[in-house]
N, C-alpha and C. Protein backbone atom coordinates (compact mmCIF):
# COMPACT_ATOMS: atom_id res chain seq x y z
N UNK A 1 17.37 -33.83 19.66
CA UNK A 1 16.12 -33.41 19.08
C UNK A 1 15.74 -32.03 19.63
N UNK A 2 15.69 -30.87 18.61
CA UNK A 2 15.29 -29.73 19.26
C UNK A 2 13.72 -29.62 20.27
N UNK A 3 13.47 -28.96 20.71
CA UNK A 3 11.94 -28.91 21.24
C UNK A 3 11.51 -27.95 20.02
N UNK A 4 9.93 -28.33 20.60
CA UNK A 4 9.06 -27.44 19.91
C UNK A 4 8.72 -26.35 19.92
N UNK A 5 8.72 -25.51 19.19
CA UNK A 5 8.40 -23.88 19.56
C UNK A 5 6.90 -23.58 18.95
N UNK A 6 6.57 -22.39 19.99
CA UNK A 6 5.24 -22.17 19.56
C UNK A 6 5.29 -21.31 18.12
N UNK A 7 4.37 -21.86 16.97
CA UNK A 7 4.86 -20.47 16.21
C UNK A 7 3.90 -20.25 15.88
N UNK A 8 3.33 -18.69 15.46
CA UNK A 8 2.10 -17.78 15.60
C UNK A 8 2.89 -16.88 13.94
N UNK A 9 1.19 -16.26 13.71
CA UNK A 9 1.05 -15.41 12.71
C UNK A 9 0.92 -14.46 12.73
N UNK A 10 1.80 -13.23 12.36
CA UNK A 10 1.81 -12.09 12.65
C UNK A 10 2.05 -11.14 11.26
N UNK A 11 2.34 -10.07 11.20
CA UNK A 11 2.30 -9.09 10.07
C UNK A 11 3.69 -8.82 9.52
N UNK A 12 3.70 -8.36 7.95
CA UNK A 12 5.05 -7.99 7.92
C UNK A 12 4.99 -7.14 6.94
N UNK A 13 5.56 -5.91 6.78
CA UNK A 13 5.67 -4.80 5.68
C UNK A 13 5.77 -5.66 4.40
N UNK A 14 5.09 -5.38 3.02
CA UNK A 14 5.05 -6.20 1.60
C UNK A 14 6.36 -5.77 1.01
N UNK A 15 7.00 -6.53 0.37
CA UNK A 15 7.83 -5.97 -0.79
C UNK A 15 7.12 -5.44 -1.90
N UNK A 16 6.81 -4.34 -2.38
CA UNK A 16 6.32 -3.69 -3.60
C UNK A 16 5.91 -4.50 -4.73
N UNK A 17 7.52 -5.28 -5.27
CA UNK A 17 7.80 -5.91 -6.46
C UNK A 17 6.95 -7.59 -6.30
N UNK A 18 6.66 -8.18 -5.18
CA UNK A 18 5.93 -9.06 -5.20
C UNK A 18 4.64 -9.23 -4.80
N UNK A 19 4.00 -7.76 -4.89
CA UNK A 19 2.20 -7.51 -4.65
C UNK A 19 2.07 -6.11 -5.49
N UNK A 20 2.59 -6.36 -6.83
CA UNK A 20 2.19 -5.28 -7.52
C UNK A 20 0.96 -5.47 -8.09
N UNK A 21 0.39 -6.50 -7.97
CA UNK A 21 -1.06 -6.96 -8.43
C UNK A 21 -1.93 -6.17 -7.69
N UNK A 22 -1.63 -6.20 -6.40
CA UNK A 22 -2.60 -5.80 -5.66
C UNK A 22 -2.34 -3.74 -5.15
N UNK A 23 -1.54 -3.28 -5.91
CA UNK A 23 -1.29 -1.82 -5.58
C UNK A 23 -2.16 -0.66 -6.61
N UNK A 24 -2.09 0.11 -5.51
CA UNK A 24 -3.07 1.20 -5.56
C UNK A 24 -1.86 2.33 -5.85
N UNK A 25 -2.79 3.70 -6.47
CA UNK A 25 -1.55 4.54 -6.98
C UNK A 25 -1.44 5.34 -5.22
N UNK A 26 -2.73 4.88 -4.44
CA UNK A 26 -2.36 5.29 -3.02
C UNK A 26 -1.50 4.94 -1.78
N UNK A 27 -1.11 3.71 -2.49
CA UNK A 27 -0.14 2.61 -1.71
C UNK A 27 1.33 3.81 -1.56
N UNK A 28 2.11 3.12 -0.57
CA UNK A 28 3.50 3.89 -0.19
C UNK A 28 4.05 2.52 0.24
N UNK A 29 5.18 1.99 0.31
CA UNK A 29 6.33 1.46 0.89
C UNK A 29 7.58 1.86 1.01
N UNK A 30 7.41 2.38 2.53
CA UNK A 30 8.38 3.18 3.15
C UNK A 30 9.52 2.46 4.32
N UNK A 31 8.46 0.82 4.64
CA UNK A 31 8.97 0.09 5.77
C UNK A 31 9.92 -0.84 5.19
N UNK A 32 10.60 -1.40 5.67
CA UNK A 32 11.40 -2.32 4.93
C UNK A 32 10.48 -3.83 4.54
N UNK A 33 10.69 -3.98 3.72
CA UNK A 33 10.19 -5.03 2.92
C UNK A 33 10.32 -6.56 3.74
N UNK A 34 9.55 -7.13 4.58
CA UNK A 34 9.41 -8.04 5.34
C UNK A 34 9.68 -7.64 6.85
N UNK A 35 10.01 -6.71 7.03
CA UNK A 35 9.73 -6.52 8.41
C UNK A 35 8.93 -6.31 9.29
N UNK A 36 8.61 -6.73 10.71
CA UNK A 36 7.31 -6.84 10.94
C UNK A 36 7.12 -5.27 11.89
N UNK A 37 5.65 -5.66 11.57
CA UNK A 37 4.92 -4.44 11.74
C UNK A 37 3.70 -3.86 12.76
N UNK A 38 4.12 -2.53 13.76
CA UNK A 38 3.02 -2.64 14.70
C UNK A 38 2.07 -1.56 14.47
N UNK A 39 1.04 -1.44 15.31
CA UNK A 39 0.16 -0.59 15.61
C UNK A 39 0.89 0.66 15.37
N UNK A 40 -0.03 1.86 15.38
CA UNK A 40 0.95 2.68 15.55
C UNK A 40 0.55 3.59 16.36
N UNK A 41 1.60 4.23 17.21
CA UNK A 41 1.64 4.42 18.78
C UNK A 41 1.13 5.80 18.69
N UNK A 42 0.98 7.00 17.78
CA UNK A 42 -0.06 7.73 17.76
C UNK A 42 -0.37 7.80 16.27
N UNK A 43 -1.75 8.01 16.33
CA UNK A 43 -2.02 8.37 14.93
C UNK A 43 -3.35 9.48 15.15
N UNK A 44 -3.58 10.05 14.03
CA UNK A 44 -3.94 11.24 13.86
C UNK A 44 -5.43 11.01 14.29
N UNK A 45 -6.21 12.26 15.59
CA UNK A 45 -7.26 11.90 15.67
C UNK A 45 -8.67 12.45 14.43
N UNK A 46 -8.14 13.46 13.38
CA UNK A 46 -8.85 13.95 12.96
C UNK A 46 -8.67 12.47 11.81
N UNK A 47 -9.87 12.50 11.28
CA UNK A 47 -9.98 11.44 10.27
C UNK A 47 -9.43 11.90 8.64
N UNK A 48 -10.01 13.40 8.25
CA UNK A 48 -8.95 13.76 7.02
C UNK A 48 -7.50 14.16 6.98
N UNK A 49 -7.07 14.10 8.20
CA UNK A 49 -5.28 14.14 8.30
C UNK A 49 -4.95 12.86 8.57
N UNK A 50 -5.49 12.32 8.94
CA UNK A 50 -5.09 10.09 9.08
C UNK A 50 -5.17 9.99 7.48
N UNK A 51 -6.01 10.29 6.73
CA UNK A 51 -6.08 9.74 4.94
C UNK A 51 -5.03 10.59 4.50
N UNK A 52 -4.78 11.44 5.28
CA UNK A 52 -4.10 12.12 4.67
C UNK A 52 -2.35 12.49 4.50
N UNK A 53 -2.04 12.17 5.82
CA UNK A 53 -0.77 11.83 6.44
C UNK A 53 -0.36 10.64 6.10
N UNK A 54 -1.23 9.42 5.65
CA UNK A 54 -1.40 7.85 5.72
C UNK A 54 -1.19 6.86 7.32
N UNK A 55 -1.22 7.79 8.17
CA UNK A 55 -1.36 6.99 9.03
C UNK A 55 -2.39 6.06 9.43
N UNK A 56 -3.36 6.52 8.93
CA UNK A 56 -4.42 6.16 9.26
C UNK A 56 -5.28 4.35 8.34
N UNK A 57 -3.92 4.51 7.67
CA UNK A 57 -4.09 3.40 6.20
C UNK A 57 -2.72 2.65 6.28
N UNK A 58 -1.82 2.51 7.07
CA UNK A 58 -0.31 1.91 6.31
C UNK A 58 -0.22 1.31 8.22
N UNK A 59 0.79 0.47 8.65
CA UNK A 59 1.66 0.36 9.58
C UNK A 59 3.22 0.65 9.41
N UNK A 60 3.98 0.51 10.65
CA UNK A 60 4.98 0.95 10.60
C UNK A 60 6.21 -0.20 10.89
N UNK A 61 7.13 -0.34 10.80
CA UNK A 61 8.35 -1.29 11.24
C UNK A 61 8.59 -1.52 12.31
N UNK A 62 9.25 -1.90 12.87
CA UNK A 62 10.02 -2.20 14.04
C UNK A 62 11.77 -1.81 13.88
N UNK A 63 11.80 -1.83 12.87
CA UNK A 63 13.33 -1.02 12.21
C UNK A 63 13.64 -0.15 12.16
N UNK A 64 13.00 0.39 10.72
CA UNK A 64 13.39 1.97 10.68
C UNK A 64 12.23 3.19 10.75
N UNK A 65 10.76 2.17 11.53
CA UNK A 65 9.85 2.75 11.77
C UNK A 65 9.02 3.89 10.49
N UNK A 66 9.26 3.36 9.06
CA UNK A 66 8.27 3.93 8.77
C UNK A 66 7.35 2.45 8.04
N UNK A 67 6.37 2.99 7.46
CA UNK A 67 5.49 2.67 7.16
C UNK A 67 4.98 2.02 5.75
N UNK A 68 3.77 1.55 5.61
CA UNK A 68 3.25 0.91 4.61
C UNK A 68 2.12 0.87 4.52
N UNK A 69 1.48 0.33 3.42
CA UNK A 69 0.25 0.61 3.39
C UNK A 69 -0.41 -1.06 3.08
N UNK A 70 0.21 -2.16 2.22
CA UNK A 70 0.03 -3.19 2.39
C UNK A 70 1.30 -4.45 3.12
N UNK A 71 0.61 -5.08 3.64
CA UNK A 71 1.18 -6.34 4.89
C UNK A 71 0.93 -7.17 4.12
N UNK A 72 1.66 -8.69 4.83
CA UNK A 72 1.76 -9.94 4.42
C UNK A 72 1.63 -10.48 5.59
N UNK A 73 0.67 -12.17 5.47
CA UNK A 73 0.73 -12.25 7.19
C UNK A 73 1.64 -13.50 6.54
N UNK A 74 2.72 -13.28 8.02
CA UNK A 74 3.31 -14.62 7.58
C UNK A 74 3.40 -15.49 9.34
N UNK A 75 4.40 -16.83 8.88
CA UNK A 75 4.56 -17.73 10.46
C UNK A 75 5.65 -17.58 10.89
N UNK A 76 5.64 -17.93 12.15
CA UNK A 76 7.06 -17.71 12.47
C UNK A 76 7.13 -18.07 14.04
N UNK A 77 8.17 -18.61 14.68
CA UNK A 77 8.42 -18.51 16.10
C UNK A 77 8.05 -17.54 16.71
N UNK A 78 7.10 -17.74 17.99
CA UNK A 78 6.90 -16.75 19.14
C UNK A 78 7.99 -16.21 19.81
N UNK A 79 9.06 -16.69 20.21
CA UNK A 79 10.10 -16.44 20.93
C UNK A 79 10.80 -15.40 20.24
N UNK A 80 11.25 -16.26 19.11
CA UNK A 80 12.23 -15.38 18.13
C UNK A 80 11.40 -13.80 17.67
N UNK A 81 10.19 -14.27 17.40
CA UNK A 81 9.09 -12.49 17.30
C UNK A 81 9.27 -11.38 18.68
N UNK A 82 9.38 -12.11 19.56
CA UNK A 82 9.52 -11.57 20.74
C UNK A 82 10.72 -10.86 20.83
N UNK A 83 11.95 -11.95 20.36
CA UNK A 83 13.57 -11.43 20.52
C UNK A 83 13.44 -10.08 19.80
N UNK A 84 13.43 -10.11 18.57
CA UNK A 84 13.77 -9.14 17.38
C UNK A 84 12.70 -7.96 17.88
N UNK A 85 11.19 -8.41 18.42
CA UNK A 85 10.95 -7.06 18.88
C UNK A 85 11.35 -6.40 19.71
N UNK A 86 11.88 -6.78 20.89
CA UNK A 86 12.99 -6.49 22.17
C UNK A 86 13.78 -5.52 21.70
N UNK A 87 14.58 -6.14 20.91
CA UNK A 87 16.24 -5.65 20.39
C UNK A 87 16.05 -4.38 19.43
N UNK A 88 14.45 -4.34 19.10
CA UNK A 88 14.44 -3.54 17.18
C UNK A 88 14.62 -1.85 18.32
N UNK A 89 15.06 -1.01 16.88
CA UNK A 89 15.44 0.45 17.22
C UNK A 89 13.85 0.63 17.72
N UNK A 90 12.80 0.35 17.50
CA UNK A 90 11.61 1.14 18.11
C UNK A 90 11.41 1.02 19.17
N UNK A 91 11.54 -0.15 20.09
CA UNK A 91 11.64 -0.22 21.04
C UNK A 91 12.56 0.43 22.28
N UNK A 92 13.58 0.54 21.35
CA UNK A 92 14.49 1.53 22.15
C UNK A 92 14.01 2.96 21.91
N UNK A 93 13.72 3.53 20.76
CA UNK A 93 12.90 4.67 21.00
C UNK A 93 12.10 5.16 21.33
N UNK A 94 11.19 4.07 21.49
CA UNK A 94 9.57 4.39 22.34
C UNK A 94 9.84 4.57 24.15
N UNK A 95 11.20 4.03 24.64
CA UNK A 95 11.91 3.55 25.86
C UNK A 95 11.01 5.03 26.64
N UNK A 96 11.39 6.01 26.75
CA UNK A 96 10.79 7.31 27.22
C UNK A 96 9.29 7.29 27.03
N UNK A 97 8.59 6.80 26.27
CA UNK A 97 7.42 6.74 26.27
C UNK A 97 6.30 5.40 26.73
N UNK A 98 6.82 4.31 26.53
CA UNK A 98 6.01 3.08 27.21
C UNK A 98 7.02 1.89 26.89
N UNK A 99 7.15 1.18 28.05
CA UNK A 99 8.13 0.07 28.13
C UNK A 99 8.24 -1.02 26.57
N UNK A 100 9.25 -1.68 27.10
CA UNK A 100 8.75 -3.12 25.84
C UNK A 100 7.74 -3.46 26.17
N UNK A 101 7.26 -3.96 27.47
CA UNK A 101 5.85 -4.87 27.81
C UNK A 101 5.17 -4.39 27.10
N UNK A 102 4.73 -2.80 27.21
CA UNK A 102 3.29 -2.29 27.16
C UNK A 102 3.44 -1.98 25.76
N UNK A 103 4.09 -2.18 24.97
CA UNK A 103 4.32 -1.73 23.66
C UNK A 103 3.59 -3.24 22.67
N UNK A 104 4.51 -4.41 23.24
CA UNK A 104 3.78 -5.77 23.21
C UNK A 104 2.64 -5.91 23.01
N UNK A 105 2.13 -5.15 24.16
CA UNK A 105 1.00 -5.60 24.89
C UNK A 105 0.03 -4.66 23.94
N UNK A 106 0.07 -3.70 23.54
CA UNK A 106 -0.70 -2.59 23.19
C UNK A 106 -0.61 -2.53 21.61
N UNK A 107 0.63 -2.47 20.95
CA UNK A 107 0.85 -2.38 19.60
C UNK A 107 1.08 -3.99 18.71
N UNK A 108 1.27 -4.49 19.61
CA UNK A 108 2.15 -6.23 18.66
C UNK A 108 1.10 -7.23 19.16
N UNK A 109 0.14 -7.74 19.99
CA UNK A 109 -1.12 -8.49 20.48
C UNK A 109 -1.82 -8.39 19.70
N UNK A 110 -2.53 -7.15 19.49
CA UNK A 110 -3.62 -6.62 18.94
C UNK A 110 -4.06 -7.65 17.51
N UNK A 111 -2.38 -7.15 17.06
CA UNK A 111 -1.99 -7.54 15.45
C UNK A 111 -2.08 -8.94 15.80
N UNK A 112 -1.39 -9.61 16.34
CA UNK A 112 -1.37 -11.06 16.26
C UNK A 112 -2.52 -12.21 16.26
N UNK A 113 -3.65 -11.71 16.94
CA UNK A 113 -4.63 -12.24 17.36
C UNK A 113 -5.96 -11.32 15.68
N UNK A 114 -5.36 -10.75 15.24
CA UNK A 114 -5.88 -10.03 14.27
C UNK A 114 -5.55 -11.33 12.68
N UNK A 115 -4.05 -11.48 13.11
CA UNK A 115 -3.09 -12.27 12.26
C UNK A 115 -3.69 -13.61 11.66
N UNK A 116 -4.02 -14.15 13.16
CA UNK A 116 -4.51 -15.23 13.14
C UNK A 116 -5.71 -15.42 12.32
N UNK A 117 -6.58 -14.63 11.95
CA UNK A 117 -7.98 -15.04 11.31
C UNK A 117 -7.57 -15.35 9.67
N UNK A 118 -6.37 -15.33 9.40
CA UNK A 118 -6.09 -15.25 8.06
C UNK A 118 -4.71 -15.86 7.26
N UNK A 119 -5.07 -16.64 6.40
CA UNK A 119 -3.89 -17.81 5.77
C UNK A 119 -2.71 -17.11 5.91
N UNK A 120 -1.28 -18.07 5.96
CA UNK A 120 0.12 -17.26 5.39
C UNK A 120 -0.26 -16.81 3.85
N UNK A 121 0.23 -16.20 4.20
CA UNK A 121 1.17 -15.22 2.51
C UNK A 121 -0.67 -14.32 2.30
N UNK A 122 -1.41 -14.51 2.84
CA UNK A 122 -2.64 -13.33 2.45
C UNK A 122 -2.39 -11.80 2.57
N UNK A 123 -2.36 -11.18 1.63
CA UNK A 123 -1.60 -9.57 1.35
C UNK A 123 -3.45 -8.99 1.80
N UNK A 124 -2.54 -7.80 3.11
CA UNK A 124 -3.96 -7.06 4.04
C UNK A 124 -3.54 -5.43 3.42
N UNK A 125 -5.11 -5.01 3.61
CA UNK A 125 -4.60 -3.38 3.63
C UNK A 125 -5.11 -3.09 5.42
N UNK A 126 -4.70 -1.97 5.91
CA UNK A 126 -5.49 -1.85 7.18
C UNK A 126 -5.96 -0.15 7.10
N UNK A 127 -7.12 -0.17 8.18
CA UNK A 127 -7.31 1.43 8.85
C UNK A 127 -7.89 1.40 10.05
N UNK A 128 -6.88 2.05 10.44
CA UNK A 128 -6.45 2.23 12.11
C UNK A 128 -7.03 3.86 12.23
N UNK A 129 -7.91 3.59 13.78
CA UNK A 129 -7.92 5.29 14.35
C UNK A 129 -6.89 5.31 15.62
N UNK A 130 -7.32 6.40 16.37
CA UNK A 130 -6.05 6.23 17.75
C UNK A 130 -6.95 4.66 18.67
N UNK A 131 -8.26 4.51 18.29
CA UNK A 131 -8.68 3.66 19.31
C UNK A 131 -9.30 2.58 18.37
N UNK A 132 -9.20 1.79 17.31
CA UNK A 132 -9.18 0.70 16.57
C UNK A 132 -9.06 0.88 15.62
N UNK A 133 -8.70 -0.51 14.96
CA UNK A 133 -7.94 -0.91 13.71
C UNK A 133 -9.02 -2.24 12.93
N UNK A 134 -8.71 -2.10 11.62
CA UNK A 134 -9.47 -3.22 10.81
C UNK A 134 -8.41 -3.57 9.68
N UNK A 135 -8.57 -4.73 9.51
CA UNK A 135 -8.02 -5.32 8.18
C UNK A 135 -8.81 -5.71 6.89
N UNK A 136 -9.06 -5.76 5.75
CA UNK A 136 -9.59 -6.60 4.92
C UNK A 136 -8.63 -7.01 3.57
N UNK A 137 -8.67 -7.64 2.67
CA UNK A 137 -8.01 -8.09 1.72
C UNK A 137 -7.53 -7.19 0.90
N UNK A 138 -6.46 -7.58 0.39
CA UNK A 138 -6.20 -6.45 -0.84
C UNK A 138 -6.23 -6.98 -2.28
């Protein structure tokens, strides 16, 4: 009998083709399509270059680190969220700039405990400054 794993709700880049209901001609999907998605580690402090750049409106991958503008929250194992964030290329690229922990701790928490207030499969838009972030429906 396997044991039980904790499993938690967290974010994941949308596939285009299955939330075209909910897209804007401002929307971008740049992240890969279910991959999950963090904070993002700088974003623009002026507020018309965040709308404008889209940082300030989309998150980013853990893959190939770009971005999106609508998420999906879905479930999934804590452990295994943990593994794949460990191992993903961002983590190794951020390596010079703030560990795995603090990356966890700072970019992937935030979201999770954000995650939680809201059913699987609910499609989010977000806007993030360098010092908070909000979600509401799309």
């Amino acid at each position: 009998m396997r044991a039980k794993t904790a499993q938690i709700k967290y974010l994941v880049a949308a596939d285009p083709d299955k939330v075209a209901d909910y897209c804007s001609q401002q929307d971008f999907f740049w992240a890969k399509p279910g991959e999950i998605v963090t904070l993002g580690a700088m974003v623009c402090t002026d507020t018309a270059k965040r709308q404008a750049c889209g940082c300030g409106r989309s998150l980013g991958d853990i893959t190939t680190m770009s971005a999106s503008t609508l998420l999906i929250v879905v479930e999934g194992d804590l452990a295994a969220l943990r593994s794949r964030f460990n191992a993903s290329p961002m983590v190794e690229d951020y390596n010079q700039m703030m560990s795995a922990e603090i990356a966890w701790k700072d970019l992937v928490e935030p979201l999770l405990m954000a995650a939680n207030q809201y059913p699987v499969g609910k499609v989010l838009r977000v806007a993030q400054s360098p010092t908070s972030f909000q979600f509401w429906a799309a």
